[in-house]
N, C-alpha and C. Protein backbone atom coordinates (compact mmCIF):
# COMPACT_ATOMS: atom_id res chain seq x y z
N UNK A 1 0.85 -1.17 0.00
CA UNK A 1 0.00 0.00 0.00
C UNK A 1 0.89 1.22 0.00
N UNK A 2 0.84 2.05 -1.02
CA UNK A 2 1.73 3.36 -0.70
C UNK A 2 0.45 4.39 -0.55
N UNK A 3 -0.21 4.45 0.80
CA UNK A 3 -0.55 5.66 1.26
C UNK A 3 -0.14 6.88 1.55
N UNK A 4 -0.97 8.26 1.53
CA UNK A 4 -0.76 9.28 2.21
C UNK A 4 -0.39 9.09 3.84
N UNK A 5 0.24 10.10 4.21
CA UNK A 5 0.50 10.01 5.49
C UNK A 5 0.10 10.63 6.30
N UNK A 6 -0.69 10.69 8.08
CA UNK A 6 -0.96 11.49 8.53
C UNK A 6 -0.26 11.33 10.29
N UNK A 7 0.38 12.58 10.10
CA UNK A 7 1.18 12.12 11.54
C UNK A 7 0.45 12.09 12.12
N UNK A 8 1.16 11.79 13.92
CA UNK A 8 0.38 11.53 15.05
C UNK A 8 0.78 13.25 14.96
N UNK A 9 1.57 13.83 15.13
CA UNK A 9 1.99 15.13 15.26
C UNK A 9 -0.11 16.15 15.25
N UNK A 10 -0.71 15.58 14.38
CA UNK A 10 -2.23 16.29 14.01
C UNK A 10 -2.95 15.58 14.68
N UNK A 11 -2.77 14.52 15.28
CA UNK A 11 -3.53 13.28 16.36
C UNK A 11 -4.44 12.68 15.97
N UNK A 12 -4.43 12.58 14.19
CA UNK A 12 -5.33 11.29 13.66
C UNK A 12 -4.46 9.99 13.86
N UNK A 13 -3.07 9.85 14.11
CA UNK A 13 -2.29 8.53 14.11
C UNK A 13 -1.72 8.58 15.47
N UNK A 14 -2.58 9.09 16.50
CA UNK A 14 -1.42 9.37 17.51
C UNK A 14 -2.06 7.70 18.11
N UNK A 15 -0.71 7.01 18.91
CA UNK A 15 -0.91 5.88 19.39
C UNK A 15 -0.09 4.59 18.09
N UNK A 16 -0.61 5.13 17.02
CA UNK A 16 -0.18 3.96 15.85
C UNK A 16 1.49 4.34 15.44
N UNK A 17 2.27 3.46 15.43
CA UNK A 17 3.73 3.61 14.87
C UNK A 17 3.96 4.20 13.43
N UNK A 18 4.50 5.26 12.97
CA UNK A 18 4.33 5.85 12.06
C UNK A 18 3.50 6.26 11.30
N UNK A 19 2.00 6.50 12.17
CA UNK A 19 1.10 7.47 11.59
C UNK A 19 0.22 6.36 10.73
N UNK A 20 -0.53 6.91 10.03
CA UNK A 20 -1.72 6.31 9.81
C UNK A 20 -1.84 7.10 8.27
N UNK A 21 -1.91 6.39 6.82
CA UNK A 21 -1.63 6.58 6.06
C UNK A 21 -3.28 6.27 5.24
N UNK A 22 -3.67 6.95 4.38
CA UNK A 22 -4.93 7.19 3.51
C UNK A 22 -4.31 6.83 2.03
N UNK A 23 -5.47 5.85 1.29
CA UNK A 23 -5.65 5.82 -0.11
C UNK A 23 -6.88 5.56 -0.91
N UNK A 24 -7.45 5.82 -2.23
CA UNK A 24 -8.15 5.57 -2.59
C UNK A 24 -7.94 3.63 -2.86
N UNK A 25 -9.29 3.47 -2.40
CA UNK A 25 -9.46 2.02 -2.67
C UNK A 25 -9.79 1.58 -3.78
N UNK A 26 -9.65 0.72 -4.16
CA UNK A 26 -10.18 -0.03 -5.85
C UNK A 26 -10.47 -1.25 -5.43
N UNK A 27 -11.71 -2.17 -6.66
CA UNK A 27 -12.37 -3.27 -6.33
C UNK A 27 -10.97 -4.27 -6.07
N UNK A 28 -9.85 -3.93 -6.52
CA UNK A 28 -8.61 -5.12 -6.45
C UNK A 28 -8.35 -4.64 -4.39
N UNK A 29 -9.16 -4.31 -3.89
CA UNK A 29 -8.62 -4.31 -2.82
C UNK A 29 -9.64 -4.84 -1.90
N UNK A 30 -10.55 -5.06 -2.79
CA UNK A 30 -11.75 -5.88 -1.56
C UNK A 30 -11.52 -6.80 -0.65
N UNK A 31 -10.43 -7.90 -1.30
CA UNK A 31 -9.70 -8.84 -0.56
C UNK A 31 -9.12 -8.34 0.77
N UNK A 32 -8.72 -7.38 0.68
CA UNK A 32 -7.94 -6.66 2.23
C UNK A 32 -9.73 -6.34 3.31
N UNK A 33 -10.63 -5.63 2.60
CA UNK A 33 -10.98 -5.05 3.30
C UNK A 33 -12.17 -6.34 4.07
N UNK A 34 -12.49 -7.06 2.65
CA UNK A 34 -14.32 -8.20 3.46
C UNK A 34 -13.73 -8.43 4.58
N UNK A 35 -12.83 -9.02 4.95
CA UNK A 35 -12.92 -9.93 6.17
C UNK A 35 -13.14 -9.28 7.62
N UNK A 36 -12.78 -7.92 7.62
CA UNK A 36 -13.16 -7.15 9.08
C UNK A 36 -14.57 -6.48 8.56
N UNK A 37 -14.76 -6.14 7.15
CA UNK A 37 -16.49 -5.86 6.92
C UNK A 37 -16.56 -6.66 7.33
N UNK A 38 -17.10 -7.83 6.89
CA UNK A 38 -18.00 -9.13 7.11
C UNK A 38 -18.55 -9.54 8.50
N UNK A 39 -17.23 -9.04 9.35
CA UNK A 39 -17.23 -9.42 10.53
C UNK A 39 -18.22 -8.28 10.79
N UNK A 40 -18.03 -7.76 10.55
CA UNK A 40 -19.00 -6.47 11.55
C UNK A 40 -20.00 -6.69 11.16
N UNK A 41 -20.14 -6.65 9.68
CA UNK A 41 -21.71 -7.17 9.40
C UNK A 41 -22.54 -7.85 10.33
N UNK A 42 -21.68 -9.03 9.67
CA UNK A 42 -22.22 -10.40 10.53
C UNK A 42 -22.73 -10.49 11.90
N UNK A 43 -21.85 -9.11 12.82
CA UNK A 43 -22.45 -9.47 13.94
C UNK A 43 -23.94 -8.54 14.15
N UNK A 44 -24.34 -7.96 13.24
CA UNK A 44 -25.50 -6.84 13.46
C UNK A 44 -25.98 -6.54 14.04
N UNK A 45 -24.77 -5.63 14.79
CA UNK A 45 -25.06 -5.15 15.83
C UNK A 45 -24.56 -3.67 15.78
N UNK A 46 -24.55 -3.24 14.61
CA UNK A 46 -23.90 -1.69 14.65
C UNK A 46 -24.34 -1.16 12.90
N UNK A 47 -24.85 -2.20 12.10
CA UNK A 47 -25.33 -1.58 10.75
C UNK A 47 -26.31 -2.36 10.62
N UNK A 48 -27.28 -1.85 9.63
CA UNK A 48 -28.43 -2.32 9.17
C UNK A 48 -28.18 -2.89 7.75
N UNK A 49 -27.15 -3.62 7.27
CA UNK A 49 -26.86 -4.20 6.15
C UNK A 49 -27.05 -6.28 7.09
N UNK A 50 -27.75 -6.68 5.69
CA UNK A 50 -27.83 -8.00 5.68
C UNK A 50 -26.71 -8.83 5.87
N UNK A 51 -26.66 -9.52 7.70
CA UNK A 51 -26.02 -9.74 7.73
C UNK A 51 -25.46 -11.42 7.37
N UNK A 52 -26.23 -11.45 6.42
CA UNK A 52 -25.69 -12.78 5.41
C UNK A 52 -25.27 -12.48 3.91
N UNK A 53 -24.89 -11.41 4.24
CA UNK A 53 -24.36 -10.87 2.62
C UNK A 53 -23.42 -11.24 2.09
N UNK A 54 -23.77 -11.96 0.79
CA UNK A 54 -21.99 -12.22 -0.06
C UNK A 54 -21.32 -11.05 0.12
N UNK A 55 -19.87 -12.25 -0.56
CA UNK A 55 -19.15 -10.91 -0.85
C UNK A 55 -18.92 -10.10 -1.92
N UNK A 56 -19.40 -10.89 -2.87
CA UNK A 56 -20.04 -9.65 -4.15
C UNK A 56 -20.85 -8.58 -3.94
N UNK A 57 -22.01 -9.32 -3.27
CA UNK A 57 -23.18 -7.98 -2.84
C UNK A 57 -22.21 -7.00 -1.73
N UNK A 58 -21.72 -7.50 -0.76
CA UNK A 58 -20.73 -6.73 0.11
C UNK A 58 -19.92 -5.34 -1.10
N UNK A 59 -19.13 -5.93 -1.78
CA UNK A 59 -18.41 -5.22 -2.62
C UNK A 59 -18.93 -4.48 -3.58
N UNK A 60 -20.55 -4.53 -4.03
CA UNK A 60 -20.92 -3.55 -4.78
C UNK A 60 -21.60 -2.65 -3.73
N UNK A 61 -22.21 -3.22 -2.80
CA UNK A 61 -22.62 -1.69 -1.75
C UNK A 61 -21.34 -1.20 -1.25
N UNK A 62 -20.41 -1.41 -1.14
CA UNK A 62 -19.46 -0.91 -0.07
C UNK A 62 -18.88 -0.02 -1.35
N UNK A 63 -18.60 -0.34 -2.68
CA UNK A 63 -18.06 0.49 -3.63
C UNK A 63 -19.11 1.53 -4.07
N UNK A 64 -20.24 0.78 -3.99
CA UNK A 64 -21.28 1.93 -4.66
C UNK A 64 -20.99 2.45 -6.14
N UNK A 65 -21.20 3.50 -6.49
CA UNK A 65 -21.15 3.97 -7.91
C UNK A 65 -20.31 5.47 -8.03
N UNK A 66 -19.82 5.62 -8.83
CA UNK A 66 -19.65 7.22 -9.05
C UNK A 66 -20.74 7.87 -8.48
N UNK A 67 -20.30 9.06 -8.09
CA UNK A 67 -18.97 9.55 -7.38
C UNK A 67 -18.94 9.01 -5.58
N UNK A 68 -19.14 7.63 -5.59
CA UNK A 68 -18.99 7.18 -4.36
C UNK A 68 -17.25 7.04 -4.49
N UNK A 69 -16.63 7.27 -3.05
CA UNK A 69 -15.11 7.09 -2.77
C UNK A 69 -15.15 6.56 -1.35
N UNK A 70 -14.45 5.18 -2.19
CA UNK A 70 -13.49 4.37 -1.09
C UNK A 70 -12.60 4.62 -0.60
N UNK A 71 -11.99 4.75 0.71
CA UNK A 71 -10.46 4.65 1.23
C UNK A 71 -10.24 3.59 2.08
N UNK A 72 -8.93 3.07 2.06
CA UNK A 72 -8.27 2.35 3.01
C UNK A 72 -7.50 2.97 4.13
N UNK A 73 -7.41 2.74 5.12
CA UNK A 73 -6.50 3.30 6.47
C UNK A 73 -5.81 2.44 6.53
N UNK A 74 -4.41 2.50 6.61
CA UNK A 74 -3.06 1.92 6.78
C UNK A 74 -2.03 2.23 7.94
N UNK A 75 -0.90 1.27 8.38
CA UNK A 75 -0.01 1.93 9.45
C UNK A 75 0.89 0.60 9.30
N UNK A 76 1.97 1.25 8.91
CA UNK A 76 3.03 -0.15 8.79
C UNK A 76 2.56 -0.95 7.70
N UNK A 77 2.20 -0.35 6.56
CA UNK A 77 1.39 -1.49 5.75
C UNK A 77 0.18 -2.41 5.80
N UNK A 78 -0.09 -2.07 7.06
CA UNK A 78 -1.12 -3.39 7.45
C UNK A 78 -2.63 -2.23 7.54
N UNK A 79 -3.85 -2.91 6.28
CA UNK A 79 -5.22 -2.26 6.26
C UNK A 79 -5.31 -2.11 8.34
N UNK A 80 -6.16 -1.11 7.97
CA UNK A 80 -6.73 -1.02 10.00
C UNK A 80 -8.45 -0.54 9.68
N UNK A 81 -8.54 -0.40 8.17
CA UNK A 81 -10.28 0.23 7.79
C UNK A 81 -10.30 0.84 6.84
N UNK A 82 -11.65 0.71 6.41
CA UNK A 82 -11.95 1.74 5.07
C UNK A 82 -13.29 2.49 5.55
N UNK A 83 -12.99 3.25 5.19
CA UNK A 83 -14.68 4.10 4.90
C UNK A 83 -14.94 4.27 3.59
N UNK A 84 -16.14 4.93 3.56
CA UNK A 84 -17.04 5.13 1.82
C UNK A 84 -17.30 6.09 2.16
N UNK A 85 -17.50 7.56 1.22
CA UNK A 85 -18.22 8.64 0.97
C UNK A 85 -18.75 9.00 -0.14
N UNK A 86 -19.97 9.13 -0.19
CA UNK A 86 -20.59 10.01 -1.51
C UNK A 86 -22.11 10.43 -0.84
N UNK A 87 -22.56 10.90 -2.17
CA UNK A 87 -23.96 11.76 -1.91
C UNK A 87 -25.00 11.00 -0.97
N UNK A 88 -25.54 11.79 -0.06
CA UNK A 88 -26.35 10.68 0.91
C UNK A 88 -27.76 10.34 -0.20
N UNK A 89 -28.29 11.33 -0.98
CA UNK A 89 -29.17 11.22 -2.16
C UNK A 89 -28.91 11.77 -3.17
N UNK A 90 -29.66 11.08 -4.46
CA UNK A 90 -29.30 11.78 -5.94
C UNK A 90 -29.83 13.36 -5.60
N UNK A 91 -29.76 13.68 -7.32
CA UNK A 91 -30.51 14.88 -7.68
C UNK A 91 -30.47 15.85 -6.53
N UNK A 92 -31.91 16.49 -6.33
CA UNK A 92 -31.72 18.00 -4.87
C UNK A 92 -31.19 17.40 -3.75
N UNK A 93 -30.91 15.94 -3.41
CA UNK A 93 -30.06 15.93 -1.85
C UNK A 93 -28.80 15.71 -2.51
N UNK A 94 -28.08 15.78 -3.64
CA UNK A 94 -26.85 15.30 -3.39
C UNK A 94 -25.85 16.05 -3.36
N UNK A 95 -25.91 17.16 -2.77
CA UNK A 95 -24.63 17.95 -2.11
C UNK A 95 -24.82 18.31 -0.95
N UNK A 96 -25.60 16.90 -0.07
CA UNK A 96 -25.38 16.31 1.11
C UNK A 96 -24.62 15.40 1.23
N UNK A 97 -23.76 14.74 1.99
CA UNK A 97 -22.65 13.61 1.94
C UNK A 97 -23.32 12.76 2.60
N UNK A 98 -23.12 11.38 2.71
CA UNK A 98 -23.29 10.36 4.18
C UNK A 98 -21.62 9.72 3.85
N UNK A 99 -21.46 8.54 4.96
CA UNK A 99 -20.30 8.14 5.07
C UNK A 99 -20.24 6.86 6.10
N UNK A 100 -19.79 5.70 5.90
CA UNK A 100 -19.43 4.68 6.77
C UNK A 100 -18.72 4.51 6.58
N UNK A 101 -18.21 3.65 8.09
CA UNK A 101 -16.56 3.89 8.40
C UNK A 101 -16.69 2.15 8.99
N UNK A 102 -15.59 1.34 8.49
CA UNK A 102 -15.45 -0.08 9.48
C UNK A 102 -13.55 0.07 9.91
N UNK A 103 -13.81 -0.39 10.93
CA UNK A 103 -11.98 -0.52 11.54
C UNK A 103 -11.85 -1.95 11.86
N UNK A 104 -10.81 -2.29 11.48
CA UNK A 104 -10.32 -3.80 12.11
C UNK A 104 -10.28 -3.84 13.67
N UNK A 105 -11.04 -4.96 14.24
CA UNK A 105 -11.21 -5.00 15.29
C UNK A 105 -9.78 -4.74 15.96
N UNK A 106 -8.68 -5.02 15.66
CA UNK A 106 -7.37 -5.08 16.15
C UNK A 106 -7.09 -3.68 16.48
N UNK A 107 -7.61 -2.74 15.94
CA UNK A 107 -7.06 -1.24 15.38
C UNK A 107 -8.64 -0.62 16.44
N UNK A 108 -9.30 -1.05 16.86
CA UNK A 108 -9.85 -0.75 17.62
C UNK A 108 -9.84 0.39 18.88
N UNK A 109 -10.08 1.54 19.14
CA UNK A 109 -9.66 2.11 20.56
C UNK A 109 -8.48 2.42 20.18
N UNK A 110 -7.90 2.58 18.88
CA UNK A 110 -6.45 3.15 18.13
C UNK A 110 -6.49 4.53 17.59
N UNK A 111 -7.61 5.71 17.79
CA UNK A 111 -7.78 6.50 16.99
C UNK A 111 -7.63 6.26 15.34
N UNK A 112 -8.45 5.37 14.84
CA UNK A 112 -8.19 4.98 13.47
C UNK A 112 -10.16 5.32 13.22
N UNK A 113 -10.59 5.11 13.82
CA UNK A 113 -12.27 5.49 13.33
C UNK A 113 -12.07 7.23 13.86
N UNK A 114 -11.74 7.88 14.66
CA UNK A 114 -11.75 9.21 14.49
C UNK A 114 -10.91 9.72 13.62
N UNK A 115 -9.41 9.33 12.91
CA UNK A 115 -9.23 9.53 11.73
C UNK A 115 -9.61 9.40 10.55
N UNK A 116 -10.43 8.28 10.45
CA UNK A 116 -11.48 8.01 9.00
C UNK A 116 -12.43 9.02 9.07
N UNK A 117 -13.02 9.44 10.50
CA UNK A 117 -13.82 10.58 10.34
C UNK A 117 -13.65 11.60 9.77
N UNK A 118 -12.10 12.54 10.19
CA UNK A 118 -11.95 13.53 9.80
C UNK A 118 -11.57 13.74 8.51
N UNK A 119 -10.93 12.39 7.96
CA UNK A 119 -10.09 12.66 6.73
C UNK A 119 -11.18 12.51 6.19
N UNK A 120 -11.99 11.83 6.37
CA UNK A 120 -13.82 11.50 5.63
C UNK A 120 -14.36 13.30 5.31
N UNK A 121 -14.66 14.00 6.00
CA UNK A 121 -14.69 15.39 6.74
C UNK A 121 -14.12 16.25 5.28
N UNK A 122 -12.80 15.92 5.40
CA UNK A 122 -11.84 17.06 4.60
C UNK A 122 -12.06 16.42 3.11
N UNK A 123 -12.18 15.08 2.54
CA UNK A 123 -12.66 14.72 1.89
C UNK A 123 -13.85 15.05 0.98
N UNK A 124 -14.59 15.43 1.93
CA UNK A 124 -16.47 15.80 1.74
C UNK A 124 -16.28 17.13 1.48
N UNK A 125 -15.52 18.20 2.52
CA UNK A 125 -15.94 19.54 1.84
C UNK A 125 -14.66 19.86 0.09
N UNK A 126 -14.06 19.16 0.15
CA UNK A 126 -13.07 19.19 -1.12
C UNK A 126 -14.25 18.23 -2.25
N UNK A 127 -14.60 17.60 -2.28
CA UNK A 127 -16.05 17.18 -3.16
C UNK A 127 -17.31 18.07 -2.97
N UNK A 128 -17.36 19.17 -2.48
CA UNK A 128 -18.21 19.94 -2.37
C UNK A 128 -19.21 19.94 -1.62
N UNK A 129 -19.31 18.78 -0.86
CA UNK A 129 -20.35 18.49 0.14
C UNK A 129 -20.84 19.67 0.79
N UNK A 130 -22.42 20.10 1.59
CA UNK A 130 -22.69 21.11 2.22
C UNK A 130 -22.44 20.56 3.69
N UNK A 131 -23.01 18.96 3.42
CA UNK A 131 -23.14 18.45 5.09
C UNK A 131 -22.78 17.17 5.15
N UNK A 132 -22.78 16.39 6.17
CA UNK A 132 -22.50 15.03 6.11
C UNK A 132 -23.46 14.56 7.03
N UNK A 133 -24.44 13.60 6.41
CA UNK A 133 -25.75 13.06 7.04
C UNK A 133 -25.48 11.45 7.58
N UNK A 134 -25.35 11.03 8.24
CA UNK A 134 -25.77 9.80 9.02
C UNK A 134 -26.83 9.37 9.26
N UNK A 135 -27.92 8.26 8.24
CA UNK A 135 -29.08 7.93 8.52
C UNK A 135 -29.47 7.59 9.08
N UNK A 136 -28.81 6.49 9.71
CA UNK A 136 -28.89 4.98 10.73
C UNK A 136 -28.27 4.77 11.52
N UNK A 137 -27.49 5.44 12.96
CA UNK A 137 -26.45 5.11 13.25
C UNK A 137 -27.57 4.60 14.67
N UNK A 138 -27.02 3.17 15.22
CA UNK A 138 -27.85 2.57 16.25
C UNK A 138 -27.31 3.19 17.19
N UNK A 139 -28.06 3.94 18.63
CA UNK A 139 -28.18 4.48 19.58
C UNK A 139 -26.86 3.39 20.55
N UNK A 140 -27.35 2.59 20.75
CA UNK A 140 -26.32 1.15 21.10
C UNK A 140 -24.84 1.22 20.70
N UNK A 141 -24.73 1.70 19.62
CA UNK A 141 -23.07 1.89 19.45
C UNK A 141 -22.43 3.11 20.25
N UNK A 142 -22.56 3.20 20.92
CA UNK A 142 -22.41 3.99 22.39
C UNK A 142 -20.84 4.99 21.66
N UNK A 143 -19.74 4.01 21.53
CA UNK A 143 -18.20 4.10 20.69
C UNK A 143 -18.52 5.17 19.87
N UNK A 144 -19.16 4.81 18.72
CA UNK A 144 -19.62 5.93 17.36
C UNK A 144 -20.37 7.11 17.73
N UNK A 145 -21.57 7.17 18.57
CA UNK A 145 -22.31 7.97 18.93
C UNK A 145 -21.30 9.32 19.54
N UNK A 146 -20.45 8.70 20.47
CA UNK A 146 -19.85 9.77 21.26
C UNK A 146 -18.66 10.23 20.39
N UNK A 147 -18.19 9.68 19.48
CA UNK A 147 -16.89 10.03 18.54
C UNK A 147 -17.99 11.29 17.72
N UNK A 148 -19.12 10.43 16.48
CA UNK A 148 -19.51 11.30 16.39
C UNK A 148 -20.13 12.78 17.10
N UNK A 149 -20.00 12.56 18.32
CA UNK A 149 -20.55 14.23 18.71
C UNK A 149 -19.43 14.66 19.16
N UNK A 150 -18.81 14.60 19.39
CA UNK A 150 -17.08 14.97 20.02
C UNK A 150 -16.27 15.67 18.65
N UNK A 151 -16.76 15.38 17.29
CA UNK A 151 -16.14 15.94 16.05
C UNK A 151 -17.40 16.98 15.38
N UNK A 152 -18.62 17.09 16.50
CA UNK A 152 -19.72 17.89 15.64
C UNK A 152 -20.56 17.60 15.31
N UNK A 153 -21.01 16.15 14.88
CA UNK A 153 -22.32 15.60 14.36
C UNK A 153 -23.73 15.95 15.26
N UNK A 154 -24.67 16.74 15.22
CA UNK A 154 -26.03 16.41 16.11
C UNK A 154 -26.51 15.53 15.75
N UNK A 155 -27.61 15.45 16.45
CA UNK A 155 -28.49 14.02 16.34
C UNK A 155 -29.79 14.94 15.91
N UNK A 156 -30.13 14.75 14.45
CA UNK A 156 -31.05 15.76 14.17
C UNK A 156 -32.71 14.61 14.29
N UNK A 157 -32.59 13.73 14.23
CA UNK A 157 -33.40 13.01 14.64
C UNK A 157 -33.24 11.41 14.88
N UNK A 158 -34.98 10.89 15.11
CA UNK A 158 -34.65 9.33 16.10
C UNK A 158 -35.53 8.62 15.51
N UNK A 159 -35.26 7.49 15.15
CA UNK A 159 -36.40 6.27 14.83
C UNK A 159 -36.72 5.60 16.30
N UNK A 160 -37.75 5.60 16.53
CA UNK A 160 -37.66 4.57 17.66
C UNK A 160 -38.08 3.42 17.25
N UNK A 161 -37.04 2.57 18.12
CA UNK A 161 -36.82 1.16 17.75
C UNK A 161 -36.86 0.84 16.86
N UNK A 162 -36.02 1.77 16.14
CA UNK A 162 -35.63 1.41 14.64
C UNK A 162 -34.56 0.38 13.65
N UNK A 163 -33.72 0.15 14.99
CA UNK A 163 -32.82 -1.36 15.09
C UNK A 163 -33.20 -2.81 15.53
N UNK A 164 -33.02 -3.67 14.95
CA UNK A 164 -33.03 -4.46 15.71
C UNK A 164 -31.79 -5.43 16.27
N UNK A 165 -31.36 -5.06 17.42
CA UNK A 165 -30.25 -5.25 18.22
C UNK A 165 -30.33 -7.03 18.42
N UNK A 166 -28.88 -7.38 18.53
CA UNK A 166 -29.13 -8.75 18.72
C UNK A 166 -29.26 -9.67 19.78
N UNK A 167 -28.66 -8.50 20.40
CA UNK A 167 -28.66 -8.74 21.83
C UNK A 167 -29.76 -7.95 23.09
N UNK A 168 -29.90 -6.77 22.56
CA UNK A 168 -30.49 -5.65 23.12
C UNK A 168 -31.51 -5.29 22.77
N UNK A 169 -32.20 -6.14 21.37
CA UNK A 169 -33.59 -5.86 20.57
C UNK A 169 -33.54 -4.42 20.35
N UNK A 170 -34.87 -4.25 20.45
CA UNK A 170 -34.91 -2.69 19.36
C UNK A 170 -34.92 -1.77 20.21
N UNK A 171 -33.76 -1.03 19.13
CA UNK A 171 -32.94 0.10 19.98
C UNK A 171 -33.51 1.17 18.83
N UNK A 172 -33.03 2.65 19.55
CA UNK A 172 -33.12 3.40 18.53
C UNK A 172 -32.02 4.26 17.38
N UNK A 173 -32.37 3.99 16.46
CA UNK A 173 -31.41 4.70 15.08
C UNK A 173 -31.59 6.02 14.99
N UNK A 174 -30.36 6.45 15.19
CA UNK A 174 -30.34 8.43 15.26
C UNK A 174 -29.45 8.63 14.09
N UNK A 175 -30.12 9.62 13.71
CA UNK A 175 -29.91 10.21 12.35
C UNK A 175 -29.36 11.87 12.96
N UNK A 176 -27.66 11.18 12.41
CA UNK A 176 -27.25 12.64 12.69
C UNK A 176 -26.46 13.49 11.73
N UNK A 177 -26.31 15.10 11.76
CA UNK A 177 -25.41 15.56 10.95
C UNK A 177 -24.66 16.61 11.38
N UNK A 178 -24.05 16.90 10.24
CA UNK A 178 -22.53 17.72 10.31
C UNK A 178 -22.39 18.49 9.54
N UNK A 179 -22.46 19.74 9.82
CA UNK A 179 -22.45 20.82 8.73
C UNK A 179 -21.00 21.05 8.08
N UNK A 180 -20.86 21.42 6.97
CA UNK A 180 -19.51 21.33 6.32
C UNK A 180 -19.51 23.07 6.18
């Protein structure tokens, strides 16, 4: 992987050994990324994607279409996550953004999901984005919820019991955003 680099010096890599490096992803990289998707999928307990999904179907939602953009997060060579960004809707919503982010469980509690955030962030207003919308994010992911409001996101609204938790049954999905 020859990624961009982002020191700890700006504190998106602080904790990881030589910083934490960004690239655009391509379908030749799906292989790196299914196996910590999948996992997360699978356990559905933090997205509302089917969690018996190939990995074809995996790899065309996770790539999406023009002008959807993939990245990989790197450190020492070794993937730690990718996120996706593009228009949260066509036509009059789409210079609104949305964005998901998965981290390798290993890379976990590493500042590597608040760096996908921001570089996600600087990403979105350089594509022209106005905002960055979060449709679905389950109330239950306690981790994401508080990252996202700690970088700005409100919670502009709530499904109730709009998840269904696997453990915790139906929780509620807050829909939040971020003005660019």
């Amino acid at each position: 992987m020859t990624p961009t680099r982002s020191s700890a010096a700006d504190g998106s890599g602080a904790g990881l050994a030589g910083g934490l490096g960004f690239r655009p992803a391509t379908g030749a990289d799906w292989p790196l990324i299914w196996p910590f998707w999948h996992r997360i999928v699978a356990a559905a307990d933090t997205y509302c994607y089917d969690p018996a999904m190939s990995s074809d179907d995996g790899r065309q939602l996770w790539f999406g279409t023009p002008p959807d953009q993939v990245w990989l997060v790197a450190a020492d060579q070794t993937v730690l996550g990718s996120y996706r960004l593009g228009p949260n809707k066509a036509g009059p919503g789409a210079h609104i953004g949305s964005a998901s982010y998965m981290v390798e469980d290993a890379a976990r509690g590493r500042g590597v999901g608040r760096a996908m955030v921001l570089h996600s962030l600087d990403q979105a207003r350089a594509a022209g984005f106005r905002g960055i919308q979060f449709n679905a994010v389950a109330a239950s992911n306690e981790s994401a919820v508080r990252l996202y409001r700690d970088l700005g996101f409100t919670v502009i609204g709530t499904v109730p019991g709009g998840f269904a938790h696997p453990r915790l049954g139906f929780v509620d999905l807050l829909i939040m955003f971020h003005e660019l």
